[in-house]
Protein backbone atom coordinates (compact mmCIF):
# COMPACT_ATOMS: atom_id res chain seq x y z
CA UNK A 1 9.28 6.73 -4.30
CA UNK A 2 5.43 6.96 -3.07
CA UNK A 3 4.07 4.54 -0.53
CA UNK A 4 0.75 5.10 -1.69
CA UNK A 5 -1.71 2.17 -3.41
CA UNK A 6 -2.91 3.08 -7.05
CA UNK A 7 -6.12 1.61 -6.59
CA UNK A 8 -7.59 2.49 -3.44
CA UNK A 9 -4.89 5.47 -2.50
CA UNK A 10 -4.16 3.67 1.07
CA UNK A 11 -1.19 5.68 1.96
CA UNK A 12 0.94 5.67 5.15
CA UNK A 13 -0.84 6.69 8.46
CA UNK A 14 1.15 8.73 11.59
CA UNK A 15 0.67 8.33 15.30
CA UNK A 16 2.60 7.13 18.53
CA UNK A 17 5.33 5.32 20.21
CA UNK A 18 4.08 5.02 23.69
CA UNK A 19 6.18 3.65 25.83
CA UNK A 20 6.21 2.21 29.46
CA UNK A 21 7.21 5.75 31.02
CA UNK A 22 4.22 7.15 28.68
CA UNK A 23 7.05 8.46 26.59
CA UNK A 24 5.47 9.57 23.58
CA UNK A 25 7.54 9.54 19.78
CA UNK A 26 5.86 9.91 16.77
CA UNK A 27 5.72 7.02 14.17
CA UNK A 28 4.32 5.98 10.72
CA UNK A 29 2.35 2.88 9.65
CA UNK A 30 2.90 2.06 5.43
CA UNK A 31 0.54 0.02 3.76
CA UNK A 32 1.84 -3.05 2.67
CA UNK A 33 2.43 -2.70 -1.21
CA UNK A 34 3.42 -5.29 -3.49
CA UNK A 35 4.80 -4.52 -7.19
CA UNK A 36 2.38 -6.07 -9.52
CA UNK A 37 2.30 -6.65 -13.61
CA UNK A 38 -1.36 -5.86 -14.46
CA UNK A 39 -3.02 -5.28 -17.67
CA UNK A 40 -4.53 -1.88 -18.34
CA UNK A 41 -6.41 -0.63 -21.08
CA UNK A 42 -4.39 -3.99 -23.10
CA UNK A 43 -0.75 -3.33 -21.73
CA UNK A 44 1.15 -4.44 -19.33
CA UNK A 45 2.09 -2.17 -16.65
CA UNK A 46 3.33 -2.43 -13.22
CA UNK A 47 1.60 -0.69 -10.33
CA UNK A 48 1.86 -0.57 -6.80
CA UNK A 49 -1.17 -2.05 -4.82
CA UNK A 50 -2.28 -3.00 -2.02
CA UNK A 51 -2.73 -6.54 -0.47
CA UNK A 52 -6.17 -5.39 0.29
CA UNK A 53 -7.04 -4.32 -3.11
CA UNK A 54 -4.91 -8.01 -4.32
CA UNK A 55 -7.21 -9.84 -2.00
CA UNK A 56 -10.27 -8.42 -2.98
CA UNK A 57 -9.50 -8.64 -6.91
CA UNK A 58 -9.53 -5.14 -7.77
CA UNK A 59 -6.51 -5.91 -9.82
CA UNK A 60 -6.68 -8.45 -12.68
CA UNK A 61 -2.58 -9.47 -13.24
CA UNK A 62 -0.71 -9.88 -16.52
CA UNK A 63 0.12 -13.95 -17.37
């Protein structure tokens, strides 16, 4: 199952746990994706997006 946005391609990003003792562990950051019915090319299809690419009305979604 991809964590990856269809629109934009916003996928998850990697870096640290740093805690108090400088301990360092690494960790991921996902996008936040939503399932969404949208119409392409006349169907319906659902797609994982963004809230980003939601907000800024990339998508147009199915009635």
């Amino acid at each position: 199952m991809s964590k990856i946005c269809e629109i934009c391609g916003k996928g998850p990003s990697f870096g640290n746990n740093v805690s108090h003792a400088n301990n360092r562990t690494r960790r991921v950051w996902y996008p936040n994706l939503q399932k969404i019915k949208t119409v392409q090319n006349g169907t319906v299809r659902t797609i994982k997006v963004c809230t980003s690419c939601i907000r800024s009305g990339y998508v147009v979604k199915a009635i």
